[in-house]
Structure formats: C-alpha cells, structure tokens
Protein backbone atom coordinates (compact mmCIF):
# COMPACT_ATOMS: atom_id res chain seq x y z
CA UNK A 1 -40.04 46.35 29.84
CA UNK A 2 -41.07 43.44 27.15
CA UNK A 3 -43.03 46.03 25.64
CA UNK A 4 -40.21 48.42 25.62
CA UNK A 5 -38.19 45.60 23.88
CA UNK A 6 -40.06 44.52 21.38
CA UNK A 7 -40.80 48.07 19.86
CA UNK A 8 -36.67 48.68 20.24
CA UNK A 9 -35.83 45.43 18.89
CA UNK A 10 -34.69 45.24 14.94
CA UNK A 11 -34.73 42.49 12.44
CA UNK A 12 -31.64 42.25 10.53
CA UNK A 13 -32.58 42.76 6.82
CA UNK A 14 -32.41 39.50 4.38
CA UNK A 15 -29.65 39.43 2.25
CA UNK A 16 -29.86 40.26 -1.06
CA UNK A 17 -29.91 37.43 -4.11
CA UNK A 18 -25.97 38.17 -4.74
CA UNK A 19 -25.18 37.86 -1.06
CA UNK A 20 -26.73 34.25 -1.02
CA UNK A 21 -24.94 33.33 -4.67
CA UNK A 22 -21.62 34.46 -3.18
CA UNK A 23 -22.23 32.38 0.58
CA UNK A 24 -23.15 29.58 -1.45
CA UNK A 25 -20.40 29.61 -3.91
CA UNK A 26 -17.76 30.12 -0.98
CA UNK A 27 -19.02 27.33 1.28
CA UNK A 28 -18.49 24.81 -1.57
CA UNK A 29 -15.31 25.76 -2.17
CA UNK A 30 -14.72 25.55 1.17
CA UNK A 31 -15.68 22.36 1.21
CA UNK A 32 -14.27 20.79 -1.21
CA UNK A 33 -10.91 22.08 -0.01
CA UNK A 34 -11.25 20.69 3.14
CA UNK A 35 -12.32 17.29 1.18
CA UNK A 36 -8.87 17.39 -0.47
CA UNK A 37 -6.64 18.12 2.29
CA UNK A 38 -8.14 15.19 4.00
CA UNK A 39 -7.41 12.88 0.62
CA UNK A 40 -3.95 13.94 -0.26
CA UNK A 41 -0.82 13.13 2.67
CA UNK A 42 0.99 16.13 3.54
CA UNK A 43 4.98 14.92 3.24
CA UNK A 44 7.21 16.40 5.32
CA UNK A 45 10.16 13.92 3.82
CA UNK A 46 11.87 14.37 0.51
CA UNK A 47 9.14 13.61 -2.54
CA UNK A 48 11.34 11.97 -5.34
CA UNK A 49 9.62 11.16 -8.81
CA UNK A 50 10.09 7.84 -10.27
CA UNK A 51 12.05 6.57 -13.85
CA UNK A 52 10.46 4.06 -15.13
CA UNK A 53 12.97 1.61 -16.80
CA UNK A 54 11.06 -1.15 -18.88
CA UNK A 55 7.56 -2.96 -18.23
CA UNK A 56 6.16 -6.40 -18.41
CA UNK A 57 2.98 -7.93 -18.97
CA UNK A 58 0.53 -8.36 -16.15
CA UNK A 59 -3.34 -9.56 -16.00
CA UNK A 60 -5.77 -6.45 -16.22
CA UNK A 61 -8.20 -8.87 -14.37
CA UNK A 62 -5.86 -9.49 -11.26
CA UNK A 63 -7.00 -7.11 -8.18
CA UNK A 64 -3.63 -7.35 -7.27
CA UNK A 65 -2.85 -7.74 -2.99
CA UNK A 66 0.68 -8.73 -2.91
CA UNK A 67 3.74 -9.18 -5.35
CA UNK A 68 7.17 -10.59 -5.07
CA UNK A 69 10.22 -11.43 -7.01
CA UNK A 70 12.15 -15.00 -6.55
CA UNK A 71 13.78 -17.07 -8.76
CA UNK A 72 13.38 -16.10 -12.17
CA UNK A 73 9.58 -15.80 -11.38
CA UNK A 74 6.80 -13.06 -9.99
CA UNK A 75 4.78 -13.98 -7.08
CA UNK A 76 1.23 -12.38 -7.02
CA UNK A 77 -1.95 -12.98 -4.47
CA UNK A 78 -4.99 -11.62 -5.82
CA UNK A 79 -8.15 -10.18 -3.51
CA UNK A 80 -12.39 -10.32 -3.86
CA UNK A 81 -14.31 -12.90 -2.82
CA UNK A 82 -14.60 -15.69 -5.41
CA UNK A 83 -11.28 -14.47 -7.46
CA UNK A 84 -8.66 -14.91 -4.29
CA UNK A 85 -5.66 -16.45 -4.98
CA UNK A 86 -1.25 -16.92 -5.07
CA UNK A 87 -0.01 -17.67 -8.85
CA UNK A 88 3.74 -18.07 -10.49
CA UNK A 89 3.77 -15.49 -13.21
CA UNK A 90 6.80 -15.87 -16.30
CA UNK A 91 7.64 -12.21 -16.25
CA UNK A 92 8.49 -11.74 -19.77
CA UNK A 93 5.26 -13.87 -21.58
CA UNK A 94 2.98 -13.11 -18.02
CA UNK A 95 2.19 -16.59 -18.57
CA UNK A 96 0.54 -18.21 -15.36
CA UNK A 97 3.12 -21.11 -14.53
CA UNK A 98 1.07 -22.00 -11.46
CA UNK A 99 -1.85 -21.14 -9.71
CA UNK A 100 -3.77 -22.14 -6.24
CA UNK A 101 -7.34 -20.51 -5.66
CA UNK A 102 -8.60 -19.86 -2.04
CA UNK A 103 -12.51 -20.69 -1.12
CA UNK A 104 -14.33 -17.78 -1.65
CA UNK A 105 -14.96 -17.23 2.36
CA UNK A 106 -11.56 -15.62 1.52
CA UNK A 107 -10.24 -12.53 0.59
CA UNK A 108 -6.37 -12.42 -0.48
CA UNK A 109 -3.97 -10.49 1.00
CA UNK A 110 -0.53 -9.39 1.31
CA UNK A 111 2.32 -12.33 0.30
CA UNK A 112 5.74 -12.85 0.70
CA UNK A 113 8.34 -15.76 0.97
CA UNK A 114 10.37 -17.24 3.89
CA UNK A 115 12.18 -20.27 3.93
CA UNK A 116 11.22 -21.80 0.79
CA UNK A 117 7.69 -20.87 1.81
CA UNK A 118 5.21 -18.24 0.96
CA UNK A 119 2.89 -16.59 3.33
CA UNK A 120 -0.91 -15.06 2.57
CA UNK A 121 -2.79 -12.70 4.86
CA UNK A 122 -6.46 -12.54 4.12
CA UNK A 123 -8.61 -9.62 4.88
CA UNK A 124 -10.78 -10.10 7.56
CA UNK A 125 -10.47 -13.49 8.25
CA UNK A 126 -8.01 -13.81 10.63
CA UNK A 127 -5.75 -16.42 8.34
CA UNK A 128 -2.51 -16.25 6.95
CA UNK A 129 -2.22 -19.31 4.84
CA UNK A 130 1.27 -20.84 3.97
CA UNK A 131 2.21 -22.84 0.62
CA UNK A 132 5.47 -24.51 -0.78
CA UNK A 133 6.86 -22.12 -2.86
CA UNK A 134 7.40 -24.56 -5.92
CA UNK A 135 4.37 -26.40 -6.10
CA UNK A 136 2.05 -23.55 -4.44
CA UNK A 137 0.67 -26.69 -1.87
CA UNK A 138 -1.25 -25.30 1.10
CA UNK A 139 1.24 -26.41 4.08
CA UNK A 140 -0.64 -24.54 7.02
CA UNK A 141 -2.19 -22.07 8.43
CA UNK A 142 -1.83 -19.24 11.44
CA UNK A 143 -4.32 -17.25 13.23
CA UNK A 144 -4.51 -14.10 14.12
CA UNK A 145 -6.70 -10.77 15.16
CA UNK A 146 -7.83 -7.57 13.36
CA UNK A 147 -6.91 -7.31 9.55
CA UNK A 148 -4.40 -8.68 7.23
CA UNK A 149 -3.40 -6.21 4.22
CA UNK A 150 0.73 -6.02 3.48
CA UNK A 151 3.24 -8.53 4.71
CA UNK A 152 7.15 -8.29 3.63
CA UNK A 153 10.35 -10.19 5.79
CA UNK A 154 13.82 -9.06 5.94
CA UNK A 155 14.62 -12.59 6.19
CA UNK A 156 14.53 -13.01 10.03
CA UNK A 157 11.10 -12.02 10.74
CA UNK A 158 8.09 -10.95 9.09
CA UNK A 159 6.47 -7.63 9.03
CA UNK A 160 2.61 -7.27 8.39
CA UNK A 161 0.33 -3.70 8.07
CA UNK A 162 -3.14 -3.72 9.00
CA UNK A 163 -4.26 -0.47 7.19
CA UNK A 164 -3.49 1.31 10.21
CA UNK A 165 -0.22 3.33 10.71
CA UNK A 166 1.34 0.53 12.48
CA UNK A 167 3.17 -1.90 11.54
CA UNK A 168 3.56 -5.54 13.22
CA UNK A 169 6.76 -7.50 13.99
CA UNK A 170 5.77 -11.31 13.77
CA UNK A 171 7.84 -14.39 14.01
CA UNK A 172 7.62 -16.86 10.90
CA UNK A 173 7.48 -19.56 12.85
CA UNK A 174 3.99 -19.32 14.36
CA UNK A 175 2.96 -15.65 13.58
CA UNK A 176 3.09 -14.23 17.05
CA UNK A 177 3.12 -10.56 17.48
CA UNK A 178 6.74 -9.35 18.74
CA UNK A 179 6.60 -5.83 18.79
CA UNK A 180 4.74 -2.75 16.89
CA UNK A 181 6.21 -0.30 14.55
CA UNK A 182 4.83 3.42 14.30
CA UNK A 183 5.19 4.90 10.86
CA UNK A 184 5.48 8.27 10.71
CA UNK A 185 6.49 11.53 8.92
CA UNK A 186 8.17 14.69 10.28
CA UNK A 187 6.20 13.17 13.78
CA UNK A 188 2.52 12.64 11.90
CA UNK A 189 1.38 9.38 11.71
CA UNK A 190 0.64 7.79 8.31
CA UNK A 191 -2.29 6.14 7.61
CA UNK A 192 -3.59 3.25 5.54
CA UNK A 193 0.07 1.20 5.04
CA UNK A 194 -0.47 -1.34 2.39
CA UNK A 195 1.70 -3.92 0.35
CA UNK A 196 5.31 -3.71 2.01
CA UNK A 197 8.81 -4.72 0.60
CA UNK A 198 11.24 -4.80 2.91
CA UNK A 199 14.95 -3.78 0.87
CA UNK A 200 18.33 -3.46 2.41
CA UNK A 201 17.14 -1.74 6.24
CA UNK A 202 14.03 0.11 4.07
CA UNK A 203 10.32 -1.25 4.20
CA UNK A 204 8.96 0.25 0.96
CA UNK A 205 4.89 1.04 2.00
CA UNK A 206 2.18 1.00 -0.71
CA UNK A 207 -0.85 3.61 0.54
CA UNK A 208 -3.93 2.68 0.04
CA UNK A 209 -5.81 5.23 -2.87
CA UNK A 210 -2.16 7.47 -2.96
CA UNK A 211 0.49 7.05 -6.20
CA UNK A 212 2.98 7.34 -3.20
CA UNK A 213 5.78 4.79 -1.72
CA UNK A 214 6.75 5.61 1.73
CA UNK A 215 10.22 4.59 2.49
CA UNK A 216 10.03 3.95 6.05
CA UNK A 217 13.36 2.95 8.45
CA UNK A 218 12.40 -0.54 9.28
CA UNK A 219 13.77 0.12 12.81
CA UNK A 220 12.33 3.67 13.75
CA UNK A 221 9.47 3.68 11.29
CA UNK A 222 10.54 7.43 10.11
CA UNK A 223 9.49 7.84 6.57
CA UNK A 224 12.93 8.85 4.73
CA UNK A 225 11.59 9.76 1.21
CA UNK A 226 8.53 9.14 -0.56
CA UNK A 227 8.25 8.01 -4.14
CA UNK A 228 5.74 9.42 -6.74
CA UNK A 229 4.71 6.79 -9.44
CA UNK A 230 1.59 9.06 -10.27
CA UNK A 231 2.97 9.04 -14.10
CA UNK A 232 2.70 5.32 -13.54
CA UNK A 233 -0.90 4.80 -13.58
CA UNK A 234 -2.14 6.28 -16.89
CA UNK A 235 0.37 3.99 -18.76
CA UNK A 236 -1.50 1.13 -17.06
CA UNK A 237 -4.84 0.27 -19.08
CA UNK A 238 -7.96 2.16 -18.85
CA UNK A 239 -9.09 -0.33 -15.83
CA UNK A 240 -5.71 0.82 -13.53
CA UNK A 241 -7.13 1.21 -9.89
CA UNK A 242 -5.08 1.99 -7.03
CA UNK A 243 -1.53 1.24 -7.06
CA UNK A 244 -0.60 -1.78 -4.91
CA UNK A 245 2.39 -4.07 -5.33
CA UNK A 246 6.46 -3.74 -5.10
CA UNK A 247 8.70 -6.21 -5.69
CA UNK A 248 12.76 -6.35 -5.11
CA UNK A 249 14.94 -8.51 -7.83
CA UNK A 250 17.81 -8.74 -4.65
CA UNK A 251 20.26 -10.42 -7.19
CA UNK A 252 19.62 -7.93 -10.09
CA UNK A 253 19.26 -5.49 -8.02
CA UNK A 254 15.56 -4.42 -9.89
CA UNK A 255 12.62 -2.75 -8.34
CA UNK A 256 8.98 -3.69 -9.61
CA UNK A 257 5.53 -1.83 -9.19
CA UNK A 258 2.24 -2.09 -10.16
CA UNK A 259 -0.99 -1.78 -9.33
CA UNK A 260 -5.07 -3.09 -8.67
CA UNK A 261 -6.28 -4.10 -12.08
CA UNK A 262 -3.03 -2.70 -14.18
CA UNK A 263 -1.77 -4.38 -17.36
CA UNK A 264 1.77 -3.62 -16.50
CA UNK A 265 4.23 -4.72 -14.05
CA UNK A 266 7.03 -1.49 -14.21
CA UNK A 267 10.65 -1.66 -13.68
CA UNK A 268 11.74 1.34 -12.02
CA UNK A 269 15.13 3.16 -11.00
CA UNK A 270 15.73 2.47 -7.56
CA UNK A 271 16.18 6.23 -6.53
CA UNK A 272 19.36 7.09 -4.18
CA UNK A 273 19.14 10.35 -1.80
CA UNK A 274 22.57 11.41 -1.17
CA UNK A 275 23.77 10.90 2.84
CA UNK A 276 20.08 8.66 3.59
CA UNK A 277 20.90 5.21 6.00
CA UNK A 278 18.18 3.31 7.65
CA UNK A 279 19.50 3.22 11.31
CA UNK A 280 22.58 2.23 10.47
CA UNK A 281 21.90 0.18 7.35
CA UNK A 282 23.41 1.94 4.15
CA UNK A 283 20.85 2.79 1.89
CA UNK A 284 21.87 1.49 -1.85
C-alpha cells in the first residue's frame, strides 16, 4: 500500500516567477492595509472639520501635556524627563510670566485648575502635584495608581484619562477615585484619551497620534461629534508632533488647540451640531 502511494502520489508544480511577484505584491498590500485600519479610528459619530479663527505664539520647544485658559493668561505643563514643568504664558507676546520646573524623576502631565489651584498628573509616577495658581508654589501632592495623562474639572470634581478608554471621576479634595467613565462610539470603545477640557456638559478628548477631538457626554461617555484639526498641524512649524492641548476662554467664550512641539496656539470656531445636548446639558 505505501508503495502503491508513493508511485500515485503528485507534487504540485512550483509556481512560476509571475505567480511569486503577484503573492508577494498582494501580501504587502495586504498588510499594510491592515496596518492602517488599526492606526486610523473608525467614527461612527458626526466628523465636523474645524475653522480656525486667529493664532498665537507658542514655544516650538514645549512637548506640550496640558493647557488651560484663566485669567487673561494660558496655563501649560510640559512632559520628558529633565524639561517637565507648569508655566504662565502672555498669550499675545507668548512671553513666559512664570515658570516652576519638576525634578527630572518626573514626567509632566495633564493640568487643570480648581479652586484657585492647579493640578499636575505625571506619567508614571503615581503624583499629581498641586501649585497656587498665582505664584505657581508647590502646595501638595496626591497619590495614586496606574498612569496620569489628561485631567479637566467641571468645577465640582475632576476628571483624569489614563490612555485607556476610561475615564476617572476623582474628588479634588484628596484625589480618590469616585466612579469610571467608558468612552465610546456607536458602542466601540475608544482608545488612548488624552488632554481633556471639560465645556458646558462636553469633555473635549485629545487622542493620542489622531488630528481628532472626541466630544464625549461627560455623563454617558457617548462620543457626540468628533472634530478634525488635521489642517491644523502643517500650519504649526516643521517640528509639530502630535496634537495635544485644548483650552476653553469660559468668559469669551474661545476655544484653543495646539499641539506637542507646535509654534502656534489656534483659536478655533466652537462648532454647533443642530439638536446635540449632553444628557441634558444644552450644548452651546
């Protein structure tokens, strides 16, 4: 019988040179597509394009981790080891009216103010520093676990992302975890949440390597549009790196982006989507 099969049995022929050529050209492309729908988010909510309305000045040197807006002044915190910090920035000149460095065991995080106070995660290091918001003195310190990367308030609490697609409900007066907040879009989860600015009922989500801003219901954590500032980027310096930073003028009513290494803070249009409220929360 083994004799019987091995006189019965045939090799498949080789293929031929253009047979390997045309294997090998379709396995790359098949790779590569499959390396792109893994980079890019598929958005099942509204995509709305920006308008830019002005910029400012802004240090091409500054990896930038967080930005706010407050009294007549920009509040940045900077990341890498060794070039951490929180500085007042004169939006018009982007003069540095006040500056305070971290050790270089630190890496800089999100920021954002409470109370006359700022907050500032750090990376990995479990600390969230807080300073006095005029003279930038360190007043203390909170632990806590995993990592630190966005942090915004809506003035009662504090809300901090981890790179994850959660994000966490703390309380500002010692940082404990409340609750957790799923982000997602048409029911899939989205990843890597950075800086956060929390605007009338609407946490506005940097993501980390995207030109997108999810605007995510700060109470159901349903993305209700996203907003492309793609155009953004090639307007900012031939250093721009990801973008990462939104800040809300609440009195004149101005929105502010910009980005890792840009040379411009932009002013952009608020957008408006026609019949959009964040659980209950009228969307202006």
């Amino acid at each position: 019988m083994a004799e019987l099969y091995k006189k019965t049995t045939r090799v498949p022929p080789m293929p031929n040179k253009n047979t390997l050529l045309f294997l090998l050209a379709a396995s790359i492309i098949v790779h590569f597509t499959v390396v792109n729908c893994h980079a890019q988010i598929i958005t099942c909510a509204p995509v709305v394009p920006c308008r830019m309305i002005r910029h400012f000045p802004h240090d091409i040197n500054s990896f930038t981790q967080g930005l706010l807006y407050h009294a007549g002044s920009f509040y940045e915190s900077t990341g890498k080891h060794g070039r951490s910090g929180v500085k007042i920035i004169d939006p018009e000149s982007g003069e540095v009216r006040g500056e305070e460095r971290l050790d270089k065991r630190f890496f800089g995080e999100g920021l954002c103010f409470w109370n006359d106070q700022l907050y500032q995660l750090t990376w990995r290091e479990g600390k969230c520093f807080v300073y006095d918001s005029r003279s930038l003195a360190r007043k203390g310190v909170f632990k806590y676990r995993g990592q630190g990367w966005g942090l915004t308030t809506d003035g009662k609490f504090l809300f901090q992302s981890n790179g994850s697609s959660l994000i966490t409900l703390r309380d500002p007066y010692d940082f404990k975890r409340i609750s957790k907040l799923q982000i997602s879009d048409g029911g899939r989860k989205v990843y890597r949440i950075n800086e956060l600015e929390y605007i009338s009922g609407i946490i506005y989500c940097n993501i980390w390597q995207e030109d997108l801003i999810a605007a995510v219901d700060s109470l159901s954590g349903s993305v209700l549009f996203w907003l492309d500032i793609s155009d953004l980027r090639p307007l900012a310096g031939p250093e721009a790196e990801a973008a990462n930073g939104i800040a809300w003028d609440s009195e004149g009513k101005r929105l502010f982006v910009t980005g890792k290494f840009w040379d411009k803070i932009f002013q952009i249009e608020l957008p408006t989507i026609a019949g959009k409220k964040a659980s209950g929360h009228l969307y202006d």
